[in-house]
Protein backbone atom coordinates (compact mmCIF):
# COMPACT_ATOMS: atom_id res chain seq x y z
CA UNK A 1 22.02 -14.97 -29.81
CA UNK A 2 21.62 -16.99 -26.86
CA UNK A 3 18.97 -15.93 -23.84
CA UNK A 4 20.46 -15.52 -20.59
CA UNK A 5 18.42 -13.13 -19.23
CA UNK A 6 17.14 -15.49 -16.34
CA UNK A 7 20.77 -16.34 -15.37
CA UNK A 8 22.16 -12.59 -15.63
CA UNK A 9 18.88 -10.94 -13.57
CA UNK A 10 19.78 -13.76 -10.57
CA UNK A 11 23.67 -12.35 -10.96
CA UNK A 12 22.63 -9.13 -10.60
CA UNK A 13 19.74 -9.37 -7.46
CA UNK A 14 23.12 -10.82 -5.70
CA UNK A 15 25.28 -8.00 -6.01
CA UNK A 16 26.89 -8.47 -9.42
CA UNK A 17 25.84 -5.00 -10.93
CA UNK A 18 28.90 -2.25 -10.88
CA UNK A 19 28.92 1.72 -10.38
CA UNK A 20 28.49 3.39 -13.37
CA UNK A 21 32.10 5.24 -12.96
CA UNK A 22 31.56 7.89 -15.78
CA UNK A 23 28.20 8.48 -15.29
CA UNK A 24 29.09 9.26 -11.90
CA UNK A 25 32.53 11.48 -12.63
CA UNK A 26 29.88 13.92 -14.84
CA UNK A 27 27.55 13.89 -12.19
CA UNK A 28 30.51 14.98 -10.19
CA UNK A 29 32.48 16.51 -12.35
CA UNK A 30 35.06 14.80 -11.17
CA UNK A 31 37.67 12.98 -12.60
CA UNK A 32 36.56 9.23 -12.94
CA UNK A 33 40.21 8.18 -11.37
CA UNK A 34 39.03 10.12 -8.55
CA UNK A 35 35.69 8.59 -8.36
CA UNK A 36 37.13 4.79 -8.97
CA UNK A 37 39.76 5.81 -6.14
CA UNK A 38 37.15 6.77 -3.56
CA UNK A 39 34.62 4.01 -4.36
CA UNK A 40 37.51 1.14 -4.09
CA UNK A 41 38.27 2.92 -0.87
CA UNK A 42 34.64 3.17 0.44
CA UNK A 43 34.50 -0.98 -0.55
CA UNK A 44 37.43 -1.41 1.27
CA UNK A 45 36.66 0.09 4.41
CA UNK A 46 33.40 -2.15 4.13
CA UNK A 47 30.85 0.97 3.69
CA UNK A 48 30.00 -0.34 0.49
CA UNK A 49 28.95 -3.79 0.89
CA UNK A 50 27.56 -4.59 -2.54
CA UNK A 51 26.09 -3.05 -5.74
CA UNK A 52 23.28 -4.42 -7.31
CA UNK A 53 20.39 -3.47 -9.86
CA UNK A 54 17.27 -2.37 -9.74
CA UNK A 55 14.08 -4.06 -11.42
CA UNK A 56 10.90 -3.49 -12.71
CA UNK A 57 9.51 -7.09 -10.81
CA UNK A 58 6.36 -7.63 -12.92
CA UNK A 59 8.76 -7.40 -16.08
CA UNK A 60 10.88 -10.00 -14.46
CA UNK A 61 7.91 -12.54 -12.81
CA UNK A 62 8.85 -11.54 -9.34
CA UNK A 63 5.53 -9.08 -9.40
CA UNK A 64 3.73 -10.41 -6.06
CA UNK A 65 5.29 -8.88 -2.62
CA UNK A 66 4.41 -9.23 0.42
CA UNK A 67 5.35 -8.35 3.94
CA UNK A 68 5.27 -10.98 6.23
CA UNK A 69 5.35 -10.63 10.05
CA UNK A 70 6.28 -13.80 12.21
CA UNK A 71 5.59 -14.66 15.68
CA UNK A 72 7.98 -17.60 17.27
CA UNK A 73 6.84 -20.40 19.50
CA UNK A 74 8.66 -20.33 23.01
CA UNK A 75 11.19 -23.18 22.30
CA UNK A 76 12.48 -20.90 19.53
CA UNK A 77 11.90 -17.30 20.46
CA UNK A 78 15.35 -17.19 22.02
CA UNK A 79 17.30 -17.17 18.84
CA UNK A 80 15.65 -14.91 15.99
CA UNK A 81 18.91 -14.73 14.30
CA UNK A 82 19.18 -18.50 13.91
CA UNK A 83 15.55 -18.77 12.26
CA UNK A 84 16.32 -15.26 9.92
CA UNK A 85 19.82 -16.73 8.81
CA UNK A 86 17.92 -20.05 7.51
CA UNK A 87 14.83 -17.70 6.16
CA UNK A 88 17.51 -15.71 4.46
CA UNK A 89 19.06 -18.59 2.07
CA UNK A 90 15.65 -18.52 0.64
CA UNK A 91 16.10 -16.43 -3.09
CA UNK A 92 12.59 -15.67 -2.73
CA UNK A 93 12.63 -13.79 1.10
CA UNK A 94 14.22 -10.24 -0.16
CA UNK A 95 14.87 -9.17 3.55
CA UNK A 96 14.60 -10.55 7.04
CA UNK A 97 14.86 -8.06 10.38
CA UNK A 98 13.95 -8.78 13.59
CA UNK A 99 11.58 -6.45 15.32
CA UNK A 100 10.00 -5.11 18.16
CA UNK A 101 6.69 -4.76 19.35
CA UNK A 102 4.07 -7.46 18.73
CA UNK A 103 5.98 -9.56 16.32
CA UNK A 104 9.78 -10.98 15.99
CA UNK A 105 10.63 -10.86 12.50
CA UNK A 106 9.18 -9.55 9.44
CA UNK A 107 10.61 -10.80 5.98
CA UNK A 108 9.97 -9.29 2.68
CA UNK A 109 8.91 -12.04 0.13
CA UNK A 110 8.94 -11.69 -4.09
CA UNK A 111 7.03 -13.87 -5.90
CA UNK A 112 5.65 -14.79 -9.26
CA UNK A 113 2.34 -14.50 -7.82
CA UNK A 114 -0.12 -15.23 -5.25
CA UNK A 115 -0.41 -19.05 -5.80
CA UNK A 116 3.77 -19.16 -5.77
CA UNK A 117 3.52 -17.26 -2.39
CA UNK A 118 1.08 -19.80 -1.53
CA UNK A 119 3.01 -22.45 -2.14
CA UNK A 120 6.35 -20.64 -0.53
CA UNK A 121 4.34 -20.43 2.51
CA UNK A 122 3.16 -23.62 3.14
CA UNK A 123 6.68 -25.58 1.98
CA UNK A 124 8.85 -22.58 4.03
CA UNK A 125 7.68 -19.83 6.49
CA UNK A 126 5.10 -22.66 8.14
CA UNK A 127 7.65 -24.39 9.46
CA UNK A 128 8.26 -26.16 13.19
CA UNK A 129 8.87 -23.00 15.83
CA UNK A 130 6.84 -19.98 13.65
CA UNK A 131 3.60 -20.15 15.80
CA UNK A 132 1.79 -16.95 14.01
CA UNK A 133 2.36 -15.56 10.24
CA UNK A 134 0.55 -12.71 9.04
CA UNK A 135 1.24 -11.19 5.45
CA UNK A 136 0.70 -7.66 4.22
CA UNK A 137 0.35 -7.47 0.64
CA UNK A 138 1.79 -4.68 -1.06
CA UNK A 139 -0.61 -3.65 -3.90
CA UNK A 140 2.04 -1.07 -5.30
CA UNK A 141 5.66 -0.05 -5.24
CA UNK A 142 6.24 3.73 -5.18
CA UNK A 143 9.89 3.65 -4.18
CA UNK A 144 12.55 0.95 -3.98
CA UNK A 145 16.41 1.08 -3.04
CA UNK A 146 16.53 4.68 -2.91
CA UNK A 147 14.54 4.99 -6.87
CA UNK A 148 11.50 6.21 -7.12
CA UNK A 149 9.35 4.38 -9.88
C-alpha cells in the first residue's frame, strides 16, 4: 500500500483531524446526535476554530523546539502584527504572539534538529527589521495542547 504518511501528518498539523463523536457521546453518555449537534453549533458560533492532532515530534522528525524571543529594530517596531503574519506562513514557526516586557514577539519553532533550526534561522527569523533573537531550547515536552505525554 502506498505511504502517505508525510502528506496526511501535514493535513492533520493544519486542522484536518475530526472529534471523535462516539468516543465523546460515552464519555458523555450522551447521545452522539446530541454531541454532533452541539459541536456543529460550537463551530458555528466560531468557538471552535479547528481540530487537529496531536504528535509524538521525534516520531515524526519535528523533534528540535525551541522558543524564540525577538526584538524589532525601530523602523519596524510599530507593526508586530505585520512581521508575525509573515513569520506565521512559515510551516516550521508553530506559534507567534506578541509580548510584553523586554521582547516583542516570541515564536515557537519545530524542527528536525538543531542544524535545520540553524539553517531556519539564518534563511528566516534573521531577516531586515529583527535587531535581537534569542532562542530557548526546550530539552523536554511534559504537556502539549491540553495532553500530557
Amino acid at each position: 500500500m502506498k505511504d502517505i504518511s508525510q502528506k496526511l501528518i501535514g493535513l492533520l498539523h493544519r486542522g484536518y483531524a475530526t472529534p471523535q463523536i462516539a468516543r465523546i457521546a460515552k464519555r458523555l453518555k450522551e447521545p452522539s446526535t446530541t454531541i454532533h449537534y452541539n459541536i456543529k453549533k460550537l463551530e458555528n458560533e466560531g468557538q471552535v476554530k479547528a481540530y487537529k492532532a496531536v504528535f509524538d515530534y521525534k516520531k515524526i522528525e519535528q523533534g528540535f523546539c525551541a522558543y524564540v524571543l525577538l526584538n524589532f529594530s525601530p523602523d519596524e517596531y510599530g507593526d508586530p502584527e505585520r512581521i508575525g503574519r509573515e513569520l506565521a506562513k512559515y510551516e516550521e514557526i508553530e506559534s507567534v504572539d506578541i509580548i510584553t516586557g523586554d521582547w516583542e514577539m516570541v515564536i515557537k519553532v519545530r524542527a528536525n534538529d538543531q542544524d535545520a533550526y540553524y539553517e531556519f534561522v539564518k534563511s528566516v527569523i534573521s531577516r531586515k527589521g529583527v535587531s535581537k533573537i534569542t532562542t530557548l531550547m526546550s530539552l523536554k515536552q511534559i504537556k502539549t495542547e491540553f495532553v500530557e505525554l
